[in-house]
Protein backbone atom coordinates (compact mmCIF):
# COMPACT_ATOMS: atom_id res chain seq x y z
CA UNK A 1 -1.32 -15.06 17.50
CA UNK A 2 -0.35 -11.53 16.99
CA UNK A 3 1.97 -10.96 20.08
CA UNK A 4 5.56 -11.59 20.79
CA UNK A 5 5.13 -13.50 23.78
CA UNK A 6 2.71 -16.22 21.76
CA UNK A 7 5.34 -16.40 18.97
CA UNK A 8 7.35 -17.29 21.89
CA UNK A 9 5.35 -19.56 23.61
CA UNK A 10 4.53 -21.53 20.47
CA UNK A 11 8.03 -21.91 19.29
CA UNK A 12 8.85 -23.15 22.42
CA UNK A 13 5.99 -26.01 22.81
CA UNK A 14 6.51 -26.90 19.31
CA UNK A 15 10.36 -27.54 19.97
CA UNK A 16 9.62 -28.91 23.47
CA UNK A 17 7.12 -31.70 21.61
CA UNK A 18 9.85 -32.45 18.75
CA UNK A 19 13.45 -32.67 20.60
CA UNK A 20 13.16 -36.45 21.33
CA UNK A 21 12.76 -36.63 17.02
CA UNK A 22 15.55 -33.35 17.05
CA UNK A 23 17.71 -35.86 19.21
CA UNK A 24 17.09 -38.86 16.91
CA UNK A 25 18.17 -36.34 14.07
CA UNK A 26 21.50 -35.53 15.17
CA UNK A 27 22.67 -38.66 16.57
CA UNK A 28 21.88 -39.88 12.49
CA UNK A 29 24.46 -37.45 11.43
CA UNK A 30 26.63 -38.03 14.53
CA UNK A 31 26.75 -41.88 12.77
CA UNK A 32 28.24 -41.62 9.61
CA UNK A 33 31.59 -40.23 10.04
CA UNK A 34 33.13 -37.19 8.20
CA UNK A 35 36.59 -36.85 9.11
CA UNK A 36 38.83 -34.57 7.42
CA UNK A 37 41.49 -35.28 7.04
CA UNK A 38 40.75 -37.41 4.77
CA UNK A 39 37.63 -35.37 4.32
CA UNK A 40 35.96 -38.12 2.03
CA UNK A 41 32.44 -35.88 3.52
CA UNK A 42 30.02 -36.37 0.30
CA UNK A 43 28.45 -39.60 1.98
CA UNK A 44 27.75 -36.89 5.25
CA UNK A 45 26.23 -34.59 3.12
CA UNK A 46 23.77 -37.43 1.57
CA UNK A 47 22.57 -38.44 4.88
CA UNK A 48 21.67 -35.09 6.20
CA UNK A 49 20.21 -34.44 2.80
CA UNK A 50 18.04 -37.72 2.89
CA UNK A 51 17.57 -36.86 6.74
CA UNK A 52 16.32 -32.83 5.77
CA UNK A 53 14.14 -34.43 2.37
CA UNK A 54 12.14 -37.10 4.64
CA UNK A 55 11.28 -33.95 6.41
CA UNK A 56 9.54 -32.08 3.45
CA UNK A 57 12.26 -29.47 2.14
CA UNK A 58 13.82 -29.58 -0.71
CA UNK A 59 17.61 -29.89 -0.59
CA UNK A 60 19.87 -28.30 -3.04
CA UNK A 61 23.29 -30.17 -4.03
CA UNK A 62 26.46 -28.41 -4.75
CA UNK A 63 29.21 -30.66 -5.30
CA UNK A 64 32.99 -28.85 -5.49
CA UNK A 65 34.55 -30.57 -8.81
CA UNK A 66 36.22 -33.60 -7.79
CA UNK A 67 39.88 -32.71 -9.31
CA UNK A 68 39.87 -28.98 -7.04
CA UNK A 69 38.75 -31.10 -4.22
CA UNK A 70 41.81 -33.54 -4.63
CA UNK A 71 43.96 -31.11 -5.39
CA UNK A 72 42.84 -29.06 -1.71
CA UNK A 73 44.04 -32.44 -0.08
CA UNK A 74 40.54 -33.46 0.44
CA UNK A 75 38.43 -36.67 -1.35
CA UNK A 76 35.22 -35.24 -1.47
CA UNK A 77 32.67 -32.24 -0.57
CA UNK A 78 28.94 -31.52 -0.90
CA UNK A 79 27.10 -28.76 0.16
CA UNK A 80 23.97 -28.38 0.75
CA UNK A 81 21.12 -25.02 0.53
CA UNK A 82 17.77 -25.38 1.93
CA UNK A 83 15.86 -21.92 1.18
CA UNK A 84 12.38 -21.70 2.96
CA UNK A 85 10.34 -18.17 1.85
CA UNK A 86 7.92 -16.79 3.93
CA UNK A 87 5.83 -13.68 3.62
CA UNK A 88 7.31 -11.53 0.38
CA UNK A 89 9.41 -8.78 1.13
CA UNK A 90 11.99 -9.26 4.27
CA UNK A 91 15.52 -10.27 4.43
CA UNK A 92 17.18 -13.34 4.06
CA UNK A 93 18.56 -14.91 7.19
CA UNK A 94 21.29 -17.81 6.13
CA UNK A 95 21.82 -20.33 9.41
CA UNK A 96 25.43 -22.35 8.11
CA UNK A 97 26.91 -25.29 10.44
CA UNK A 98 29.47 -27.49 9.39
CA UNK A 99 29.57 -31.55 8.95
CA UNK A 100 32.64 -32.23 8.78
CA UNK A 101 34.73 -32.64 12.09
CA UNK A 102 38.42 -33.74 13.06
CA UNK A 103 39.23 -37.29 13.52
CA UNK A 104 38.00 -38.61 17.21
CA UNK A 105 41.64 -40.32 17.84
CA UNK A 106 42.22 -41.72 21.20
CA UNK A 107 40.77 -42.28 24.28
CA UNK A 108 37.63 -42.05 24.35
CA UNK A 109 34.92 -43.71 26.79
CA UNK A 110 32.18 -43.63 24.44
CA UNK A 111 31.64 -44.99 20.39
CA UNK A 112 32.74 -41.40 18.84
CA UNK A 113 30.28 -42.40 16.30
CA UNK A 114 27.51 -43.82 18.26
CA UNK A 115 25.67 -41.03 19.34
CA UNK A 116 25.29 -42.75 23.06
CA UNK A 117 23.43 -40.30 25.55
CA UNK A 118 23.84 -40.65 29.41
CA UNK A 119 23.04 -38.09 32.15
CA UNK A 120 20.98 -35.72 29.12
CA UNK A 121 24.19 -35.76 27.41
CA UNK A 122 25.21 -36.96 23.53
CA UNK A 123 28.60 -38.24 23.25
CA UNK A 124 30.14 -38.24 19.87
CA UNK A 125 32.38 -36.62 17.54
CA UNK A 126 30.77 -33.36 16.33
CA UNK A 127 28.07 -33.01 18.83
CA UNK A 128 29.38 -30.17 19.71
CA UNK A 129 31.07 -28.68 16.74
CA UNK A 130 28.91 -28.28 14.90
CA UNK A 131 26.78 -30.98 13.90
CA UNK A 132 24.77 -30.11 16.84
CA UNK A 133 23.50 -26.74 14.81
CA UNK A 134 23.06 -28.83 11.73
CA UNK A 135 20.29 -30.22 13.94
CA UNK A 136 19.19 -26.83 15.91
CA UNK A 137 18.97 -24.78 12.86
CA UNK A 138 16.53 -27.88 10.97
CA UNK A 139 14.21 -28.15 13.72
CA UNK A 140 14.29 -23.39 14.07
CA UNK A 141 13.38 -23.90 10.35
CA UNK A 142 10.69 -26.57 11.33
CA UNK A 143 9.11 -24.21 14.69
CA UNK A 144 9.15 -21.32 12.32
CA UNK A 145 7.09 -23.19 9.31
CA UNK A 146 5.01 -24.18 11.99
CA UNK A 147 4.55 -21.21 13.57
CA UNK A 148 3.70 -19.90 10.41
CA UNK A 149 1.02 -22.24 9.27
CA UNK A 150 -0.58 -21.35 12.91
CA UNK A 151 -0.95 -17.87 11.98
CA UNK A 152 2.63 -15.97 12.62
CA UNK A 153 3.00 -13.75 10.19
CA UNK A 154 6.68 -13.58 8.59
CA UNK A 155 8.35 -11.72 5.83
CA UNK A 156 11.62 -13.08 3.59
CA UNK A 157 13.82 -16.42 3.46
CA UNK A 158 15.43 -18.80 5.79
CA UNK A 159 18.39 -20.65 4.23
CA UNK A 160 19.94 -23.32 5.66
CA UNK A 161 23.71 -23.87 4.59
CA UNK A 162 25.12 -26.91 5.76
CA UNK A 163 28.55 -27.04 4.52
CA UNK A 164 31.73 -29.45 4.36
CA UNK A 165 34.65 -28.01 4.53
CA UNK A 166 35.63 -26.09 7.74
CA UNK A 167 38.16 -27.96 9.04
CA UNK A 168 40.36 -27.18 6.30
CA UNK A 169 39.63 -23.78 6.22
CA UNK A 170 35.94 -23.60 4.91
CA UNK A 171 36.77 -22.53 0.73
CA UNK A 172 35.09 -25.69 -0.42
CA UNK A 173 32.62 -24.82 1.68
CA UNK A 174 30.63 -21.23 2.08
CA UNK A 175 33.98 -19.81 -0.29
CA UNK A 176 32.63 -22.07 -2.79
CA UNK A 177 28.44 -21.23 -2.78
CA UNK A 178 29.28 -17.53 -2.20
CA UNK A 179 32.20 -18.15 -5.22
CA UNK A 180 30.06 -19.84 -7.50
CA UNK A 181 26.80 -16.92 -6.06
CA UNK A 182 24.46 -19.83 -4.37
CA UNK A 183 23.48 -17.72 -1.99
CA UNK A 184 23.37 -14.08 -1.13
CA UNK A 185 21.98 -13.89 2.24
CA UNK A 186 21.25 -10.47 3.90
CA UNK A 187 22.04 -11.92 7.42
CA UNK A 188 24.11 -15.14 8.57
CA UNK A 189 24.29 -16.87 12.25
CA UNK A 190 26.86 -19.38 12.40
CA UNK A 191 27.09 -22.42 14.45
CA UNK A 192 28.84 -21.95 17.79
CA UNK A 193 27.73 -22.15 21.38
CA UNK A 194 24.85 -21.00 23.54
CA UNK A 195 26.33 -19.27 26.51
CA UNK A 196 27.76 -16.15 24.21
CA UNK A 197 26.99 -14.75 20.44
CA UNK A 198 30.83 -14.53 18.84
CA UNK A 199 31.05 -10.85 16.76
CA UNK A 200 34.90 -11.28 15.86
CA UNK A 201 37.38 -14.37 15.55
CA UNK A 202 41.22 -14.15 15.29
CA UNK A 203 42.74 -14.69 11.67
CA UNK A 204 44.94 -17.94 10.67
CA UNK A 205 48.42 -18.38 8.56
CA UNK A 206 49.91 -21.38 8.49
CA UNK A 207 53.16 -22.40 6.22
CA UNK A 208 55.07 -24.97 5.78
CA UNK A 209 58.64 -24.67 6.22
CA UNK A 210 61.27 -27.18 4.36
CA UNK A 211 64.84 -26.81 5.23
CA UNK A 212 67.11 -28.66 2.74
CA UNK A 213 70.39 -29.55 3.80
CA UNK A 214 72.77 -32.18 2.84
CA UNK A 215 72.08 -35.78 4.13
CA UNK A 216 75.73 -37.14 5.19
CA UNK A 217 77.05 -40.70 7.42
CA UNK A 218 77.10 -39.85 11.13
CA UNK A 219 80.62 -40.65 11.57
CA UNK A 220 81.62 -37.65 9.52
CA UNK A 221 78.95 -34.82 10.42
CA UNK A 222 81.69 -31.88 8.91
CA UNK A 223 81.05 -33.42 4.91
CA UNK A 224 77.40 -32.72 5.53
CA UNK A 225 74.99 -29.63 5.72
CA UNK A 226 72.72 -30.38 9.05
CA UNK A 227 69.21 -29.40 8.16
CA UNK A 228 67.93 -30.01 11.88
CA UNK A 229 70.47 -27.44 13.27
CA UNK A 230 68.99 -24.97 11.09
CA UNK A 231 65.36 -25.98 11.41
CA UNK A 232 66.76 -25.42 15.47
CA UNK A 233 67.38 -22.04 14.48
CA UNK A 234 64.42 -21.18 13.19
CA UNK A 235 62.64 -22.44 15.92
CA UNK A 236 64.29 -20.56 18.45
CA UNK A 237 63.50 -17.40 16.62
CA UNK A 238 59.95 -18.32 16.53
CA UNK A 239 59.63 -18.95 20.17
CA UNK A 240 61.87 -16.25 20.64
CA UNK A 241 59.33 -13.83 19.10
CA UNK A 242 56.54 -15.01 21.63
CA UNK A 243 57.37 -12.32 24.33
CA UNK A 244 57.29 -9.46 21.92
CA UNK A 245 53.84 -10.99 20.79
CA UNK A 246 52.54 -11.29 24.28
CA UNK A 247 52.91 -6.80 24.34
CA UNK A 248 50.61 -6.42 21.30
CA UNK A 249 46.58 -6.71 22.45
CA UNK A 250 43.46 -6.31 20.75
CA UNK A 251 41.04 -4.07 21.74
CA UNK A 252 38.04 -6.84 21.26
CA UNK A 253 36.90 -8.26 24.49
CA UNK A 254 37.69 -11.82 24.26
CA UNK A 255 40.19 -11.80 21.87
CA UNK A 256 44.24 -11.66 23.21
CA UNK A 257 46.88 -11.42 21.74
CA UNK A 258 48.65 -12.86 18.80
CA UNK A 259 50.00 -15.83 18.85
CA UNK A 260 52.69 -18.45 17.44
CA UNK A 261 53.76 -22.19 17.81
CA UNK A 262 54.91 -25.18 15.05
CA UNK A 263 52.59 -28.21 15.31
CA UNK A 264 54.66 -30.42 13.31
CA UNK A 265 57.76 -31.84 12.72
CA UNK A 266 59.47 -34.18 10.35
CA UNK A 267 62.78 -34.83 8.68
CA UNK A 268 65.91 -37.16 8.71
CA UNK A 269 66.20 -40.61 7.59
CA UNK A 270 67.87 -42.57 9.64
CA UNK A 271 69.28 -42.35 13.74
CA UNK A 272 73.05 -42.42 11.78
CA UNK A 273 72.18 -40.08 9.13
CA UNK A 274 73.02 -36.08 8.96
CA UNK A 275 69.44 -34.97 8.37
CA UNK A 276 69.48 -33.57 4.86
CA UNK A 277 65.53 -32.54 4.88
CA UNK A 278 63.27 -31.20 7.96
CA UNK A 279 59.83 -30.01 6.67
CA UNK A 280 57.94 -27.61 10.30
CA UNK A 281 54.33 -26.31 9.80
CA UNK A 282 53.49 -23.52 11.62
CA UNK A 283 50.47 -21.64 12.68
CA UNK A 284 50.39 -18.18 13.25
CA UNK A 285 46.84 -16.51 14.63
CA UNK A 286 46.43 -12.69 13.41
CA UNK A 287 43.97 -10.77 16.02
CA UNK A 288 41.37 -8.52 14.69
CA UNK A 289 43.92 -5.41 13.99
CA UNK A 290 46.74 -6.93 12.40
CA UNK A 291 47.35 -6.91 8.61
CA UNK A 292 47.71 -10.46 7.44
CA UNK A 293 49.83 -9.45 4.47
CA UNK A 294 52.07 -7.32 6.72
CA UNK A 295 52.15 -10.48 9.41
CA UNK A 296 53.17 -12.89 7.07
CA UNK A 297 55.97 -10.52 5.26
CA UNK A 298 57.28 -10.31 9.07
CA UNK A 299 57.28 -14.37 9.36
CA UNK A 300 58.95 -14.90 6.21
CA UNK A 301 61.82 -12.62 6.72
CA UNK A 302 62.02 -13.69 10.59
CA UNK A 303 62.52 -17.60 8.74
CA UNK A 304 65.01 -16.46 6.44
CA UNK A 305 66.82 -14.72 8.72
CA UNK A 306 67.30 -17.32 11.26
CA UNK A 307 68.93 -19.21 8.69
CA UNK A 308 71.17 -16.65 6.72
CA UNK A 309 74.45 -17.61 6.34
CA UNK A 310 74.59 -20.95 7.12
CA UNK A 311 76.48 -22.51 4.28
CA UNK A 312 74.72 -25.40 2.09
CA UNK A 313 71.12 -24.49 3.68
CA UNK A 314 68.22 -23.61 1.55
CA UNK A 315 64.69 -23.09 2.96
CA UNK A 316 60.90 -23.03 0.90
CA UNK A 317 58.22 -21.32 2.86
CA UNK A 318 54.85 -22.34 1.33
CA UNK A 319 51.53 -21.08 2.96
CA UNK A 320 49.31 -23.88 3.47
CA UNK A 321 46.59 -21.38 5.06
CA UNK A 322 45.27 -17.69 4.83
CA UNK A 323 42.29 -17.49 7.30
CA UNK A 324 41.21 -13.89 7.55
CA UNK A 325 39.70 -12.62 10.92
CA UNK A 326 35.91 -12.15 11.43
CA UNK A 327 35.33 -8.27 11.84
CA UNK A 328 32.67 -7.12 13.18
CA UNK A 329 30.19 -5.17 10.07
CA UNK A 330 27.23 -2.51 10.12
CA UNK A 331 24.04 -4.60 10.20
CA UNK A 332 25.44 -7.27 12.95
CA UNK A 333 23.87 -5.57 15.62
CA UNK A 334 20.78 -6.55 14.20
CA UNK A 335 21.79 -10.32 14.82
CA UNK A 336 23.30 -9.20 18.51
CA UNK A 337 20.17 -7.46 19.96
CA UNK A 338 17.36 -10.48 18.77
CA UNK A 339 19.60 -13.36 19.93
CA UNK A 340 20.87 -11.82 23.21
CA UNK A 341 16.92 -10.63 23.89
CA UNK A 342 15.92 -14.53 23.84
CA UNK A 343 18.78 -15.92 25.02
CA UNK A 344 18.60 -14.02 28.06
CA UNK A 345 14.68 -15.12 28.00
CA UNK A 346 15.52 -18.81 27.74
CA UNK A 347 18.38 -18.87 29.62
CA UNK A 348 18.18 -16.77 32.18
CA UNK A 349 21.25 -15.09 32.52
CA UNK A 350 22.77 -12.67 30.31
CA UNK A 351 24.17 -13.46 26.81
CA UNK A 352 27.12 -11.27 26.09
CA UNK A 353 28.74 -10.31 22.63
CA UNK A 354 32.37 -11.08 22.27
CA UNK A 355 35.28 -12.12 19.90
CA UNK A 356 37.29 -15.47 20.61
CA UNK A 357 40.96 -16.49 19.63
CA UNK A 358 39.74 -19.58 17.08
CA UNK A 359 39.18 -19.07 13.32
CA UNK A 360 35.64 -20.45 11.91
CA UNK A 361 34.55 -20.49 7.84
CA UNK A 362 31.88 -17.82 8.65
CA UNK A 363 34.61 -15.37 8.02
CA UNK A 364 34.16 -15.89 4.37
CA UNK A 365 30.79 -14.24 4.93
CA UNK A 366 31.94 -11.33 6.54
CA UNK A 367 34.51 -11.06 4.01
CA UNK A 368 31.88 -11.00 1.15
CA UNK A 369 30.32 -8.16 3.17
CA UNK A 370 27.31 -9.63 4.97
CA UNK A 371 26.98 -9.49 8.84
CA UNK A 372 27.53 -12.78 10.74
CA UNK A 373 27.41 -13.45 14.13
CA UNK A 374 28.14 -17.07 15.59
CA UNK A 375 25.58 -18.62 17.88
CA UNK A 376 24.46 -22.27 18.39
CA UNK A 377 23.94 -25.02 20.94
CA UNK A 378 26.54 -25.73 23.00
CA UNK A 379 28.59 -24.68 26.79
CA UNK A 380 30.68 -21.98 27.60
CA UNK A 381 33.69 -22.63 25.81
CA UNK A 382 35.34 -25.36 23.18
CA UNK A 383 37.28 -27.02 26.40
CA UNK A 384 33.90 -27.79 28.20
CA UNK A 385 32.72 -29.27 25.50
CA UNK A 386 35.79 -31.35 24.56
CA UNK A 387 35.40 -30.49 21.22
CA UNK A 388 37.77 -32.14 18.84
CA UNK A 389 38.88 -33.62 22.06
CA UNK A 390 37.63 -37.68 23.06
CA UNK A 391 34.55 -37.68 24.74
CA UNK A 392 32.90 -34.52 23.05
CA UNK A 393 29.69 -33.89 24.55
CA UNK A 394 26.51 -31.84 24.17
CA UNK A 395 24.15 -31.13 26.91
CA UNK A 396 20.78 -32.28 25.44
CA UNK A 397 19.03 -28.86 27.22
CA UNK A 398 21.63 -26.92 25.45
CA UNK A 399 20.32 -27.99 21.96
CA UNK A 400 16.84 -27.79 22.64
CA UNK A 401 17.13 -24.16 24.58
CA UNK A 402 20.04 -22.95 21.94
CA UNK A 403 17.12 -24.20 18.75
CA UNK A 404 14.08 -21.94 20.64
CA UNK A 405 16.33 -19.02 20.81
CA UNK A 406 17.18 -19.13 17.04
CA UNK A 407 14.53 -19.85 15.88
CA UNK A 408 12.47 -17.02 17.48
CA UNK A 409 15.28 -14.76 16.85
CA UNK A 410 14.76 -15.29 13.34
CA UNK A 411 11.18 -14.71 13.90
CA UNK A 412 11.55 -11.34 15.20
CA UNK A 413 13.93 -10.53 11.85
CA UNK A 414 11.68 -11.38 9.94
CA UNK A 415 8.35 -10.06 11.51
C-alpha cells in the first residue's frame, strides 16, 4: 500500500466499517453531562477516558488543582493526552476538542442528554460542539493505527487532547497542559465544523461593571444616589459606540467587525427602593487587528466617562475575560493545503479557509507559537447546528466524512 489513493481508500473502509461503534462512542459522552457553568466536568473526563482505555490507548490524566479550579468559578477539570508514535522522526500533530458544553436550558424536543438519532441525525447537547470531534479525532487515531499495521508507512506522533475547560475560556484547559509543558505539539487541528477549515477567530473581553450608589425609600428619590440612572448612562454610551464600531473592518475574510453588547443585568432590592447597586457584564469581541490592551484602555475610560460627575456614584470595572484572537502563523498552511485537498475529495465541493467572529481555546496554541487551524465534523455554521441552542444536532454523514478527512490529512503530514 504505497500510494495515496490506497491510504485513502483504506482509511475510508476502515471508518465506513467502524461508525455504527464511532456513533455508539459519542452518544456515551453525549450521556453524562458536563455543563459549565457549574463545570463539575472531571466525571466527563473519566468516561471518555474509560471509553478511549477499553479501546487500547493509554490515557494520560491531568487534573487542574482543585482550589485554582474553585477559585476560576468552576468545581472540577480533567484533561486528558493520548500520544500515539508512529515511524521515528516526523512531527507531532495534536487533534484537541472540548467536553465540556453550555447548559441545554429550554425547549428542547429531544433528551439533551440522550443521544437520540432520527433522520441520520444525533440530538444532544455537544454533538455538535465539540464532543462530536472528541469522537472523530478517536476513531482518525484508530484508521491511522490501522492503516499502519496494514503497511502505511508514517513518521512522528498523534496526540489527542481532549480538554475541559472551553466554555470558560479554555486556561484550565490547553493554558494549563501547555502551562504546566504536557505537550508541545508541532501542529494542532481544533474541533470545529466540516464545511470550512477556520485560520483566525475574533478576540474576547468581558468585565464586569458594578455601579454603587446609595440605596434610598422611593418616596424620597432626592436623599438617594440612583445607581440604575447611571448604569443607564453607561449603557447608552456603549450602544452609542456601536456605529463608530460598525466603520472599523478586518481585512480577514469571514471576520467583521468589532463588536459590543451587555448580556447581563442585575441590581436593586426592592420595586420601592432607590437602587443603591447595579452590577452589567459586558462582552466586547476584538477582530484580528485590534490591540486588546489598547481596546480595553478605550472601554474603561468610555465607562468612567459616562459616569463622571454624577455625585455619590462610584463604579469597579473588573475583567472577567481576556480571550486573545487566533492569528493566523507560518507553518498553518501546512494544515490548510492537506485538509482542504481531502475535504474537497470527500466532500465534493470546495473547502475554503476563513476566520469567524467566535473565540475558541485553540487560541492558546497559537499564542504559544504553534500553527492551529480548526476543522471537525459538523454543518456550515454554529446556527445550523443549533449549537448551544435546544435541539443541537449532528448529521451522522458529517462525522463519519469530517473523521476520513482528518484522519488522512494527518496521514499525508506525517508520510
Amino acid at each position: 500500500m504505497n500510494t495515496e489513493f490506497a491510504i485513502a481508500s483504506y482509511i475510508a473502509s476502515y471508518v465506513d466499517a467502524h461508525h455504527a461503534e464511532q456513533i455508539d462512542f459519542l452518544r456515551q459522552i453525549v450521556r453524562v453531562p458536563s455543563d459549565t457553568p457549574p463545570g463539575n466536568n472531571q466525571p466527563a473526563a473519566e468516561k471518555a477516558a474509560a471509553l478511549l482505555t477499553a479501546k487500547g490507548y493509554a490515557v494520560e490524566r491531568f487534573v487542574v488543582p482543585e482550589a485554582r479550579v474553585r477559585d476560576y468559578g468552576m468545581l472540577s477539570v480533567t484533561n486528558l493526552i493520548v500520544r500515539h508514535t508512529f515511524g521515528s522522526g516526523g512531527p507531532t500533530i495534536a487533534l484537541n476538542a472540548h467536553g465540556d458544553v453550555v447548559p441545554p436550558g429550554d425547549g428542547w424536543s429531544f433528551d439533551p442528554y440522550g443521544g437520540e438519532v432520527k433522520d441520520g441525525r444525533m440530538y444532544g447537547r455537544g454533538v455538535a460542539v465539540s464532543k462530536s470531534d472528541i469522537a472523530s479525532f478517536t476513531f482518525a487515531l484508530d484508521a491511522l493505527q490501522a492503516a499502519e499495521k496494514a503497511g502505511t508507512r508514517l513518521n512522528g506522533t498523534v496526540e489527542l487532547h481532549f480538554t475541559y475547560d472551553e466554555e470558560f475560556g479554555g486556561l484550565l484547559g490547553p493554558g494549563y497542559l501547555l502551562e504546566i509543558k504536557a505537550t508541545q505539539p508541532d501542529y494542532v487541528i481544533g474541533a470545529s465544523f466540516s464545511y470550512s477549515i477556520v485560520t483566525a477567530h475574533n478576540g474576547c473581553l468581558q468585565f464586569e461593571v458594578t455601579v454603587h450608589g446609595t440605596a434610598t425609600h422611593g418616596s424620597m428619590p432626592e436623599t438617594g444616589d440612583d445607581a440604575l440612572q447611571a448604569a443607564n448612562a453607561i449603557l447608552n454610551a456603549i450602544y452609542g459606540k456601536l456605529p463608530d464600531l460598525g466603520k472599523i473592518k478586518s481585512t480577514v475574510a469571514g471576520i467583521n467587525t468589532p463588536t459590543m453588547l451587555v448580556g447581563q443585568i442585575n441590581g436593586g432590592t426592592n420595586t420601592n427602593v432607590v437602587p443603591g447597586k447595579v452590577v452589567l457584564k459586558m462582552d466586547r469581541r476584538m477582530i484580528p487587528e485590534e490591540s486588546p490592551a489598547e481596546v480595553e484602555a478605550q472601554v474603561r475610560a468610555m465607562i468612567e466617562g459616562a459616569v463622571a460627575g454624577r455625585s455619590g456614584i462610584r463604579v469597579e470595572i473588573k475583567r472577567l475575560l481576556l480571550a486573545n484572537a487566533m492569528q493566523p502563523l507560518a507553518g498553518q498552511e501546512k494544515l490548510v493545503v492537506a485538509l482542504q485537498k481531502h475535504g474537497e475529495r470527500v466532500f465534493g465541493e470546495p473547502i475554503p479557509a476563513v476566520g469567524v467572529p467566535l473565540y475558541t481555546d485553540a487560541r492558546l496554541y497559537s499564542e504559544a507559537g504553534i500553527p492551529v487551524v480548526l476543522y471537525g465534523a459538523g454543518p456550515r455554521s454554529v446556527p445550523e447546528s443549533n449549537a448551544k441552542r435546544a435541539d443541537e444536532n449532528l448529521l451522522l454523514e458529517d462525522l463519519r466524512k469530517a473523521t476520513q478527512v482528518v484522519a488522512c490529512a494527518v496521514a499525508e503530514l506525517l508520510k
